[in-house]
C-alpha atoms as a PDB file:
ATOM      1  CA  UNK A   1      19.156  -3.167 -93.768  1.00  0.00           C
ATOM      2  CA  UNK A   2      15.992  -3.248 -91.804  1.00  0.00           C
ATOM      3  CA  UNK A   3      15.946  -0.399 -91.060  1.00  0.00           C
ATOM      4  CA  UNK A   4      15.851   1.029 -94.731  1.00  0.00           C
ATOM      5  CA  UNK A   5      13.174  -1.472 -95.301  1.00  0.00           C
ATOM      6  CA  UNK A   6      11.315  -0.611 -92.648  1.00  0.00           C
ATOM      7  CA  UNK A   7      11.339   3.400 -93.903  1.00  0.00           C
ATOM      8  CA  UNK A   8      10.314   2.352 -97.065  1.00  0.00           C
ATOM      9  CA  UNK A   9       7.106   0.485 -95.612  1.00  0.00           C
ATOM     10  CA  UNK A  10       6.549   3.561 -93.425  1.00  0.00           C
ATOM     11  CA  UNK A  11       6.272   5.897 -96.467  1.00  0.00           C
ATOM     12  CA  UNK A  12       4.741   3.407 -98.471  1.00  0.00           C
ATOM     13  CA  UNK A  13       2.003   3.100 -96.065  1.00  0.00           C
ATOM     14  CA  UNK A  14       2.113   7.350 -95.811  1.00  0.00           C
ATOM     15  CA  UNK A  15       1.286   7.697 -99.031  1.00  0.00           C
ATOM     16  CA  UNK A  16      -1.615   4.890 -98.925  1.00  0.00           C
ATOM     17  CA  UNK A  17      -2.936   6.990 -95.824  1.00  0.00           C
ATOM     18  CA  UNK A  18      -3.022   9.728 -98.008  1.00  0.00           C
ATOM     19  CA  UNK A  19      -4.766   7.816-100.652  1.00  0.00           C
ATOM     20  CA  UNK A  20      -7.514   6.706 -98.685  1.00  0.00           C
ATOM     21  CA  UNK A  21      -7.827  10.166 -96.541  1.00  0.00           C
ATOM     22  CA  UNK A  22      -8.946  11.656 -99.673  1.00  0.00           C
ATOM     23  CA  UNK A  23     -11.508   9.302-100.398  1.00  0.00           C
ATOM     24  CA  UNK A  24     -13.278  10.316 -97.238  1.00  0.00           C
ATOM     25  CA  UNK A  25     -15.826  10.481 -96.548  1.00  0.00           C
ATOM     26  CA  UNK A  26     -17.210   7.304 -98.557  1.00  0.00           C
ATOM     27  CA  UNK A  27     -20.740   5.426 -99.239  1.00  0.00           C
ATOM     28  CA  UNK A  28     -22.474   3.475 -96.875  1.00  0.00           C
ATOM     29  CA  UNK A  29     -21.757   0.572 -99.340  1.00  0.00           C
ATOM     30  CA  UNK A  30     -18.048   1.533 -99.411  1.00  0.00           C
ATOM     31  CA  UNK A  31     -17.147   1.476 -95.458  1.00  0.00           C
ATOM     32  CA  UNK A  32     -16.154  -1.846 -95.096  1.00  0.00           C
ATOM     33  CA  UNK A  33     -13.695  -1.941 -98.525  1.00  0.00           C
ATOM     34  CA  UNK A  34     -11.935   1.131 -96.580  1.00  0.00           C
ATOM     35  CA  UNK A  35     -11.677  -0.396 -93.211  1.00  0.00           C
ATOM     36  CA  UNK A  36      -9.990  -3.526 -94.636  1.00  0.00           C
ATOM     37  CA  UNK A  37      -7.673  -1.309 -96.200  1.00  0.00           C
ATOM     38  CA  UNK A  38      -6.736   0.478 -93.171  1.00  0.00           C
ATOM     39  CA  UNK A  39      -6.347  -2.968 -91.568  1.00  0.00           C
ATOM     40  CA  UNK A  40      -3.865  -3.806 -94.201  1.00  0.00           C
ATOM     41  CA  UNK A  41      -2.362  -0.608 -93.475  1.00  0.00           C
ATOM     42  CA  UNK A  42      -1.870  -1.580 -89.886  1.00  0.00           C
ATOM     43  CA  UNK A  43      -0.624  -4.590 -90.019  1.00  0.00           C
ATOM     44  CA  UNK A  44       2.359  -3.024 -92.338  1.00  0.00           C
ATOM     45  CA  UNK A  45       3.274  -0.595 -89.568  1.00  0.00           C
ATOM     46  CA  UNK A  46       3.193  -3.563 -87.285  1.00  0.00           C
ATOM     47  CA  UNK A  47       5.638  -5.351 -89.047  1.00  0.00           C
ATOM     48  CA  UNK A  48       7.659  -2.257 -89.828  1.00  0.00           C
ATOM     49  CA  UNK A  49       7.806  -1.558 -85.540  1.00  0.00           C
ATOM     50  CA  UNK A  50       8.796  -5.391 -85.401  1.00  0.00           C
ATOM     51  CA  UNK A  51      11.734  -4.635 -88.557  1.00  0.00           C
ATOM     52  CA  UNK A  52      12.916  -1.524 -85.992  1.00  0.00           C
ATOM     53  CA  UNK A  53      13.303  -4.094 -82.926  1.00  0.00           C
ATOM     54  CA  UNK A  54      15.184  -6.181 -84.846  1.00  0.00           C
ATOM     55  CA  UNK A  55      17.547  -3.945 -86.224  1.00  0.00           C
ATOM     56  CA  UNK A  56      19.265  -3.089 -82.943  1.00  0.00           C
ATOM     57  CA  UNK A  57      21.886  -6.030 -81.692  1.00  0.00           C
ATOM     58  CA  UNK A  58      20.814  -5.778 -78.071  1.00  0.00           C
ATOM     59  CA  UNK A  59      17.014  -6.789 -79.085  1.00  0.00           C
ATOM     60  CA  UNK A  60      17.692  -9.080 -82.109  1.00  0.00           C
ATOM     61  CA  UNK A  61      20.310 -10.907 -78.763  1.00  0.00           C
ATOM     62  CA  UNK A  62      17.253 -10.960 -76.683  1.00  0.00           C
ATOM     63  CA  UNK A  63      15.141 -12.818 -79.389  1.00  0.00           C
ATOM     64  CA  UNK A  64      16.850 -15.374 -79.862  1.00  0.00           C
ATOM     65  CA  UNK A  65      17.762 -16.179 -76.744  1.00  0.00           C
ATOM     66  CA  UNK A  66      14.255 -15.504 -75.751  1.00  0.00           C
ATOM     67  CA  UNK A  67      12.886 -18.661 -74.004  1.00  0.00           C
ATOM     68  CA  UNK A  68       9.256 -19.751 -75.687  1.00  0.00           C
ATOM     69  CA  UNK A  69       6.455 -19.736 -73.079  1.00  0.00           C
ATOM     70  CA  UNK A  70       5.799 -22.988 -71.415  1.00  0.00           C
ATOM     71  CA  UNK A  71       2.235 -24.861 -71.255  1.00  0.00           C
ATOM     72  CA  UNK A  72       0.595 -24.503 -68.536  1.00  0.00           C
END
């Protein structure tokens, strides 16, 4: 299931890529409207990567038995 999730943020995010790539290059006043949008774009790969390690039983085993990190 996460997997298929995780495909459809991937192309999701491909064809946003593809969006933006032909808006370049942009005005001055228009940089930092694409930038943010490529930072949203990131952070959906990110979480589909994160979707991918959870998918697999050996990794989702290791979170959560995963031990949170202790204060120094």
């Amino acid at each position: 299931m996460e997997q298929a999730t995780a495909r459809e943020t991937v192309k999701a995010v491909a064809t946003d890529l593809g969006d933006v790539a032909d808006l370049l290059p942009v005005q001055p006043e228009q940089l930092e409207a694409q930038a943010r949008i490529l930072d949203r774009l990131s952070e959906e790969l990110a979480e589909a990567a994160s979707m991918l390690r959870r998918s697999t039983p050996e990794t989702a085993a290791r979170l959560r038995h995963a031990q949170p990190p202790r204060a120094a």
